[in-house]
C-alpha atoms as a PDB file:
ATOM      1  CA  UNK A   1     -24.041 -28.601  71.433  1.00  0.00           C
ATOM      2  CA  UNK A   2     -25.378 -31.124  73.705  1.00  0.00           C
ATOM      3  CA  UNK A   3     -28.361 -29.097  74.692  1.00  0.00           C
ATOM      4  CA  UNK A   4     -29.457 -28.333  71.411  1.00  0.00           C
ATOM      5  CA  UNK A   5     -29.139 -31.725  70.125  1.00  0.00           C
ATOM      6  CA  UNK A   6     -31.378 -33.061  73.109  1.00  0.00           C
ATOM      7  CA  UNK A   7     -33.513 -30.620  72.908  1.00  0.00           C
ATOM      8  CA  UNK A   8     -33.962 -31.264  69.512  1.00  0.00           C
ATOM      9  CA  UNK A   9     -33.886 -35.379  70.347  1.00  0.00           C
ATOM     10  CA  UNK A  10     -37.050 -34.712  72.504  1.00  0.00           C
ATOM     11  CA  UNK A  11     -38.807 -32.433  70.178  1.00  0.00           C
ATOM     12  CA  UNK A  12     -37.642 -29.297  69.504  1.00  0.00           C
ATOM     13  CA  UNK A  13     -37.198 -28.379  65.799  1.00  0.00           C
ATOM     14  CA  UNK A  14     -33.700 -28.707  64.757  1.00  0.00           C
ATOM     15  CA  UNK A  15     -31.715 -25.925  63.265  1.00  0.00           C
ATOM     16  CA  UNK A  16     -29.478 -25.596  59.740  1.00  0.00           C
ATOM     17  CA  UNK A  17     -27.119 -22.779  59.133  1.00  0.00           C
ATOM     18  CA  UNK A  18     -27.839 -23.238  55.570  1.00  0.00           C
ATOM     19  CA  UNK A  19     -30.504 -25.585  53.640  1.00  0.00           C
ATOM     20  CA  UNK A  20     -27.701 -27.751  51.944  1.00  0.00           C
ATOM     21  CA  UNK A  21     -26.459 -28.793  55.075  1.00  0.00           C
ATOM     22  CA  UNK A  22     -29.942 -30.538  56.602  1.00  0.00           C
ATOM     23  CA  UNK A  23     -28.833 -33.889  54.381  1.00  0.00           C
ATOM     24  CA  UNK A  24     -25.676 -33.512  56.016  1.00  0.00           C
ATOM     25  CA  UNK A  25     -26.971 -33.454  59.894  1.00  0.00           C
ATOM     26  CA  UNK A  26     -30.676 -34.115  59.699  1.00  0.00           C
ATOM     27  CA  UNK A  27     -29.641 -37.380  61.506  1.00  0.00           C
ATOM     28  CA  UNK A  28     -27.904 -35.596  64.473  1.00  0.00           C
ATOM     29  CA  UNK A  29     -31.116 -32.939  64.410  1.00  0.00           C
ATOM     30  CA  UNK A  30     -29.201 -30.043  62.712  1.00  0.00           C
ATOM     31  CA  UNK A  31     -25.830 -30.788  66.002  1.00  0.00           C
ATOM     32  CA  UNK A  32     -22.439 -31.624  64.187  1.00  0.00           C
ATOM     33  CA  UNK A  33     -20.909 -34.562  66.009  1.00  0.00           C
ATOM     34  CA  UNK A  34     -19.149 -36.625  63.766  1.00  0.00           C
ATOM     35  CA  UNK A  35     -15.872 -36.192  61.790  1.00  0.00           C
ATOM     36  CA  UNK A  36     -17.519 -37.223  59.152  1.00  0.00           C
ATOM     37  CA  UNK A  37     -20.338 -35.042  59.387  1.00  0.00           C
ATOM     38  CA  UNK A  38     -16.872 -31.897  58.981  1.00  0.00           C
ATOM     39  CA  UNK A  39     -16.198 -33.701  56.113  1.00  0.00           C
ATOM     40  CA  UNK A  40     -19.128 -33.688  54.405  1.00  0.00           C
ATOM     41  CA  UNK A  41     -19.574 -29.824  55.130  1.00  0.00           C
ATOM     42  CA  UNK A  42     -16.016 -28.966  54.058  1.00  0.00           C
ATOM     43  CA  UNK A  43     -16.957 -31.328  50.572  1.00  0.00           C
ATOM     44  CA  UNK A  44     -20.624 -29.792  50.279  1.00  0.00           C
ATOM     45  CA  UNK A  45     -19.172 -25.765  50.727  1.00  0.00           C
ATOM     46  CA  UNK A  46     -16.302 -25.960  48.675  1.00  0.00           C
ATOM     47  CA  UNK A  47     -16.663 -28.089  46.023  1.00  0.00           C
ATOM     48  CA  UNK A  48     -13.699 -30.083  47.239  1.00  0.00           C
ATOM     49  CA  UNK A  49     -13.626 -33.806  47.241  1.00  0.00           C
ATOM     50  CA  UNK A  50     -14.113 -35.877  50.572  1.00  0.00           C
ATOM     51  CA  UNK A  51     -10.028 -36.865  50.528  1.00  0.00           C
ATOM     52  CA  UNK A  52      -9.455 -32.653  50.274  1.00  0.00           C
ATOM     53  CA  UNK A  53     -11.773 -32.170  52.801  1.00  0.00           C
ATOM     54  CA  UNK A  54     -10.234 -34.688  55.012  1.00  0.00           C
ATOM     55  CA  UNK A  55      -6.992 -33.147  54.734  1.00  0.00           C
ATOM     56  CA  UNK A  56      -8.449 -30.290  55.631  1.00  0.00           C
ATOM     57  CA  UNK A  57      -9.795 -31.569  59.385  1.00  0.00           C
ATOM     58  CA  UNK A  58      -6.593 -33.358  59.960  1.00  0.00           C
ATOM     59  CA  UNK A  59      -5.449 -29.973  59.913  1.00  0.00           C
ATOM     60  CA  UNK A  60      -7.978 -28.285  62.439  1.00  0.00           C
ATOM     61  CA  UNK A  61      -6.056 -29.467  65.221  1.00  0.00           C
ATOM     62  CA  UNK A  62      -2.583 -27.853  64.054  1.00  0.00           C
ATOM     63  CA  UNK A  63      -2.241 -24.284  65.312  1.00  0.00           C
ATOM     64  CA  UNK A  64      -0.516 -23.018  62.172  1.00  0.00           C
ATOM     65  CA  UNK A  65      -2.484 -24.502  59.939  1.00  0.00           C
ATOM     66  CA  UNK A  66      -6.159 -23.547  60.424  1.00  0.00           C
ATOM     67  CA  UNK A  67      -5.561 -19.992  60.002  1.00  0.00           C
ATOM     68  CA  UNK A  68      -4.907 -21.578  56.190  1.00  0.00           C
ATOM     69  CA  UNK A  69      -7.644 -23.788  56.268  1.00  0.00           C
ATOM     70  CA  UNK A  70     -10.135 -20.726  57.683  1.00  0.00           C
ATOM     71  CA  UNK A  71      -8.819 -18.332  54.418  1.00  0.00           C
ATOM     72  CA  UNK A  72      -9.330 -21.464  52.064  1.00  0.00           C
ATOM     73  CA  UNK A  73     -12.833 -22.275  53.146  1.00  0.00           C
ATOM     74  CA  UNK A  74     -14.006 -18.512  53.408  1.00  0.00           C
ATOM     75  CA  UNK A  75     -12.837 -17.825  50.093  1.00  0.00           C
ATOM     76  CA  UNK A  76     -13.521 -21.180  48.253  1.00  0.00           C
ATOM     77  CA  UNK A  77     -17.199 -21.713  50.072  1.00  0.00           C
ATOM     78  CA  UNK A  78     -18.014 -17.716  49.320  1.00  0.00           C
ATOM     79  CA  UNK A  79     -16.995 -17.896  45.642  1.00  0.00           C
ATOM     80  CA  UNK A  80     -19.931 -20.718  45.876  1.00  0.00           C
ATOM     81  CA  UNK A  81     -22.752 -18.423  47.120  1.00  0.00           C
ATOM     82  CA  UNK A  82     -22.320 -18.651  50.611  1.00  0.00           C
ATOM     83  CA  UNK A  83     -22.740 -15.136  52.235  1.00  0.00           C
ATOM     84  CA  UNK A  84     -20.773 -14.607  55.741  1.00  0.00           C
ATOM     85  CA  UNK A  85     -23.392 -15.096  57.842  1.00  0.00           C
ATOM     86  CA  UNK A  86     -23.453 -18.298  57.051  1.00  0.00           C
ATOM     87  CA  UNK A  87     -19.855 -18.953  57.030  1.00  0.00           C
ATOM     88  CA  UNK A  88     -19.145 -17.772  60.774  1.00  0.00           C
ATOM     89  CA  UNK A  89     -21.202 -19.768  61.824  1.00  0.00           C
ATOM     90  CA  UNK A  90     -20.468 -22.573  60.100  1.00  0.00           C
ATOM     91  CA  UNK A  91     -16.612 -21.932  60.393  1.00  0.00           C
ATOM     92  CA  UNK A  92     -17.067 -21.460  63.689  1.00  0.00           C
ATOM     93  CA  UNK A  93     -18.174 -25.115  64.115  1.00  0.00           C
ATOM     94  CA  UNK A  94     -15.569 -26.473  61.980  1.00  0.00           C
ATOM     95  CA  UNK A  95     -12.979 -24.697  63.946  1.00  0.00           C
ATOM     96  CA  UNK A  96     -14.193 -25.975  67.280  1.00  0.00           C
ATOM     97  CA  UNK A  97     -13.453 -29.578  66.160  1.00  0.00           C
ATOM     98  CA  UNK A  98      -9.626 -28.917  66.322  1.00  0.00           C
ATOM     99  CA  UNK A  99      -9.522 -29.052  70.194  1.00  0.00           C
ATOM    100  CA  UNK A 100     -11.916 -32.052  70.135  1.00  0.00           C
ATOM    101  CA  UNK A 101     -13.991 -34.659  68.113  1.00  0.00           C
ATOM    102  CA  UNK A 102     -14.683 -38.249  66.859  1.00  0.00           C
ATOM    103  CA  UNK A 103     -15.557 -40.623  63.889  1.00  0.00           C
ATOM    104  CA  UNK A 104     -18.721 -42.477  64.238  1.00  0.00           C
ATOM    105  CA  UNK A 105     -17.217 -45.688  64.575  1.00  0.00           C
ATOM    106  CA  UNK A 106     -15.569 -44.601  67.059  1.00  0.00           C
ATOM    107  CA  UNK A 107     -18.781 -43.808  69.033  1.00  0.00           C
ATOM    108  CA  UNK A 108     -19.863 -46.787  68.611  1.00  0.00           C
ATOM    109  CA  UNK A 109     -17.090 -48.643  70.158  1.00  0.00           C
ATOM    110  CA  UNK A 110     -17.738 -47.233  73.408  1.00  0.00           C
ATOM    111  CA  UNK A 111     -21.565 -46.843  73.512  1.00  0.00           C
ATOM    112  CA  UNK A 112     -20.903 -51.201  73.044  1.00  0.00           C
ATOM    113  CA  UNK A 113     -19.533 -51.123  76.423  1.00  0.00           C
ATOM    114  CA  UNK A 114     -20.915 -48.237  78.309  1.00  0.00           C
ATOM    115  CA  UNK A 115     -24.414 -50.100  77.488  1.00  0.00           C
ATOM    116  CA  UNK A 116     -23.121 -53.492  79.117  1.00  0.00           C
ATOM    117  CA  UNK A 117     -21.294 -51.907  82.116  1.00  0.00           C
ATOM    118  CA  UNK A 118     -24.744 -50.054  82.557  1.00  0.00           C
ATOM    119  CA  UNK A 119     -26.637 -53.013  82.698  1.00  0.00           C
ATOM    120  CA  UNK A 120     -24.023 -54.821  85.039  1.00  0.00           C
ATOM    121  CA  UNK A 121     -24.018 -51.896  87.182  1.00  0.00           C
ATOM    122  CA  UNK A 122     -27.886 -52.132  87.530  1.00  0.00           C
ATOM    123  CA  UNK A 123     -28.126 -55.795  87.806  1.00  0.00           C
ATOM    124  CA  UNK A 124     -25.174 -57.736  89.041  1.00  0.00           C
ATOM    125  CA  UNK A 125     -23.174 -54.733  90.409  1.00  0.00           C
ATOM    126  CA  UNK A 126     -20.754 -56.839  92.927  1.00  0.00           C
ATOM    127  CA  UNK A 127     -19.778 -58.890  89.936  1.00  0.00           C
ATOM    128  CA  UNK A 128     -19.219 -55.114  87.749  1.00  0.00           C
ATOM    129  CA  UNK A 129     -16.864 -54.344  90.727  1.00  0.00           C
ATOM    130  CA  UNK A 130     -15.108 -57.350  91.012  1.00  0.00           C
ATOM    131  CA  UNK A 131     -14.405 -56.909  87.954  1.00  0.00           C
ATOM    132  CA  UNK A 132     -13.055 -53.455  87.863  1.00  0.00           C
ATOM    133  CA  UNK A 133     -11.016 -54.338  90.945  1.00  0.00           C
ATOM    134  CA  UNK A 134      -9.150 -56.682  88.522  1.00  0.00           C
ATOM    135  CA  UNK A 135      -8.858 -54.822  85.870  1.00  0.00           C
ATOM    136  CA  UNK A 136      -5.833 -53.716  84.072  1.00  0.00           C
ATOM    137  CA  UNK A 137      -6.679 -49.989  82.977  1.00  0.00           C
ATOM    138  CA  UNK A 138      -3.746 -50.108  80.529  1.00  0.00           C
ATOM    139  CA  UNK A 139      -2.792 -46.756  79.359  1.00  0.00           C
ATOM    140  CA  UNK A 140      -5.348 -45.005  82.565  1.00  0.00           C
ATOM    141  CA  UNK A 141      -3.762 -44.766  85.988  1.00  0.00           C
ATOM    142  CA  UNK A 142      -3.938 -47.442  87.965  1.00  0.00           C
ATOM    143  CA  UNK A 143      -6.334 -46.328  90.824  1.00  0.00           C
ATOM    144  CA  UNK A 144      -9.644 -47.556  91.760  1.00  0.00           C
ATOM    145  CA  UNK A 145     -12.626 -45.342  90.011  1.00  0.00           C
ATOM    146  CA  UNK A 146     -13.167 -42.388  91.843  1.00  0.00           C
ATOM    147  CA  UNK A 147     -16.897 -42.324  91.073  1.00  0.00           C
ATOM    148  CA  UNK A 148     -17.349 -45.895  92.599  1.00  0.00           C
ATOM    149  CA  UNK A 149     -18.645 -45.827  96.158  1.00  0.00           C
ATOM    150  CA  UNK A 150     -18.066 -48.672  98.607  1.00  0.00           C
ATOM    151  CA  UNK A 151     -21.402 -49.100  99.575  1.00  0.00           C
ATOM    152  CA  UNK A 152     -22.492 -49.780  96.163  1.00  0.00           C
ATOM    153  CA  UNK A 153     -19.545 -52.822  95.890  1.00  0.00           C
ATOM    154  CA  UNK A 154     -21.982 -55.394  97.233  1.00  0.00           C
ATOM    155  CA  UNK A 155     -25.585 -56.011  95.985  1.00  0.00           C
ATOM    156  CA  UNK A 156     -28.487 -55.387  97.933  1.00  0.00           C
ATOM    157  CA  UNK A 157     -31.796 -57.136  97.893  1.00  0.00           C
ATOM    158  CA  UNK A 158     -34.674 -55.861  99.757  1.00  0.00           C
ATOM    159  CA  UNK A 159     -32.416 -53.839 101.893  1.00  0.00           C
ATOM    160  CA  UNK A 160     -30.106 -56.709 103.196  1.00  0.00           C
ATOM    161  CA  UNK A 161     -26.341 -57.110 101.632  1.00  0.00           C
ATOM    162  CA  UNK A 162     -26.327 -60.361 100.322  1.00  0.00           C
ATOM    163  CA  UNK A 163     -23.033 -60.760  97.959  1.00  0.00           C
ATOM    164  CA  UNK A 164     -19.564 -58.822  98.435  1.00  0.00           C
ATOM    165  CA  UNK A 165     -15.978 -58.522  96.754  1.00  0.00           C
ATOM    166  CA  UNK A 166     -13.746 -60.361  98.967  1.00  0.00           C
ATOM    167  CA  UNK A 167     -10.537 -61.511  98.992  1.00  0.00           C
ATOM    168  CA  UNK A 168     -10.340 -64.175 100.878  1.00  0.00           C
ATOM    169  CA  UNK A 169      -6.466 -65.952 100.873  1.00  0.00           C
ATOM    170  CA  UNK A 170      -6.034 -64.544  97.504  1.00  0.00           C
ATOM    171  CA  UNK A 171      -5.062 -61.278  95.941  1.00  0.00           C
ATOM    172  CA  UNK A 172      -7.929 -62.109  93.475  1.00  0.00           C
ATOM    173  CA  UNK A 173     -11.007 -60.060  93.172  1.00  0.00           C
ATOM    174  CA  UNK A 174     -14.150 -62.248  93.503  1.00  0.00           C
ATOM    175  CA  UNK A 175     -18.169 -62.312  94.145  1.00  0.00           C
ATOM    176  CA  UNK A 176     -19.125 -64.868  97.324  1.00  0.00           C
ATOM    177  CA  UNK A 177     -21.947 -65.316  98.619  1.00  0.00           C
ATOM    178  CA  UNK A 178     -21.481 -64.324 102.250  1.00  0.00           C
ATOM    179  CA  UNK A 179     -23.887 -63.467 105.185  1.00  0.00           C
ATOM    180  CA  UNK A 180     -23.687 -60.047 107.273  1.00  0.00           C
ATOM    181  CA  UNK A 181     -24.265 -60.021 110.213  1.00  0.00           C
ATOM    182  CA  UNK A 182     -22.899 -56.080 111.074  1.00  0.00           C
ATOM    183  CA  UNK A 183     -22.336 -53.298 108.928  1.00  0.00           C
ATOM    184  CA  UNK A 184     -18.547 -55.147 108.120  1.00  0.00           C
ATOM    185  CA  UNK A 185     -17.872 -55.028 104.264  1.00  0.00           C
ATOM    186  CA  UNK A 186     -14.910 -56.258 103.035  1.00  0.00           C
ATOM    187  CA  UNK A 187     -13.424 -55.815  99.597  1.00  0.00           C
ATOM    188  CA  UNK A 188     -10.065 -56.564  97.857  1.00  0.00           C
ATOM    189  CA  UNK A 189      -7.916 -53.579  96.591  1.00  0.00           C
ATOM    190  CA  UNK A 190      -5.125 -55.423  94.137  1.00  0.00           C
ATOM    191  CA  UNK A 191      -1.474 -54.104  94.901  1.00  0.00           C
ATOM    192  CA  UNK A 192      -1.314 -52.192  91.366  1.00  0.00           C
ATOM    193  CA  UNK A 193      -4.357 -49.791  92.808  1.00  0.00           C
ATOM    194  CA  UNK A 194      -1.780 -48.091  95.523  1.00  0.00           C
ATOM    195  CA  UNK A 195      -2.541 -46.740  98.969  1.00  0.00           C
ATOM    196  CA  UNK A 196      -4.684 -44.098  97.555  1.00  0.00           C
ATOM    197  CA  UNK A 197      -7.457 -46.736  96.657  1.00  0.00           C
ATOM    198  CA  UNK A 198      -7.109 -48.256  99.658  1.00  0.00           C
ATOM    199  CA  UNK A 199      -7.674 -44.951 101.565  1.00  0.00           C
ATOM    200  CA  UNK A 200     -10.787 -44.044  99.531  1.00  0.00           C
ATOM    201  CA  UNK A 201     -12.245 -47.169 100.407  1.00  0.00           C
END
């Protein structure tokens, strides 16, 4: 899915298993992504209405159910026209979104965020850090990001570190300006984060 959708994104001519389904994804170049975009197939194939058809994702992700939902769409959706072709493929995407997909509000949530934390990262990473040091992750575990690297915890300019996390007196997370003299970075770890933070910085 994500190869064909940026493939498509940068080009390439998207692909519909069936004609009445471009409306559907012609936004998302021919990739299903959404559940509404299920919904909208499940409506479109069947005749159902979009409440039916919502019913009928909800149940995607219940083992006992989709074997119903598969016999309900095959039938309903090939009384309709659809030869089976069509509906293995499509059906085939449908079924895939029981283990895993989102709304597009959803999306968007995130995309808010991962755009800001982005820019942060780019331009005021000690302060993104800082930040994330303090942090209460909520219902994630409470360790420092494994993807973060020490080196990147302080910002550089022209080569020379020029800002750090430091602690100070305080078990608070903070950006000071501060002057290196040796390679020496230091960086708080709150207590929450546990040894194994500490030991991957």
């Amino acid at each position: 899915m994500p190869a064909s959708f940026i493939a498509a994104r940068h080009g390439a001519a998207p692909r519909y298993p069936h004609p009445d389904l471009e409306p559907i994804l012609n936004d998302t170049y021919g990739v299903v992504i959404w559940h509404e975009q299920i919904i909208a197939i499940l409506a479109r194939m069947t005749g159902c209405d979009r409440a039916a058809a919502d019913v009928a994702r909800r149940a995607l992700a219940d083992g006992d159910r989709q074997p119903r939902v598969e016999a309900w769409f095959r039938r309903t959706a090939g009384e309709r026209g659809y030869d089976k072709s069509v509906l293995d493929e499509v059906w085939e995407t449908v079924a895939s979104f029981g283990a895993y997909g989102f709304c597009r509000a959803h999306a968007v949530a995130f995309a808010v965020p991962t755009l800001q934390s982005a820019y942060l990262k780019a331009h005021f990473p000690a302060y993104l850090y800082a930040g994330l040091l303090e942090q209460d992750p909520g219902m994630w575990p409470s360790l420092f990001p494994q993807t973060l690297c020490p080196a990147q915890v302080v910002s550089r300019s022209g080569g020379t570190m020029s800002s750090g996390v430091s602690p100070r007196s305080s078990r608070r997370c903070r950006v000071e300006k501060a002057c290196f003299g040796s390679s020496r970075r230091t960086v708080a770890v709150p207590r929450s984060a546990g040894r194994q933070a500490e030991e991957h910085l």
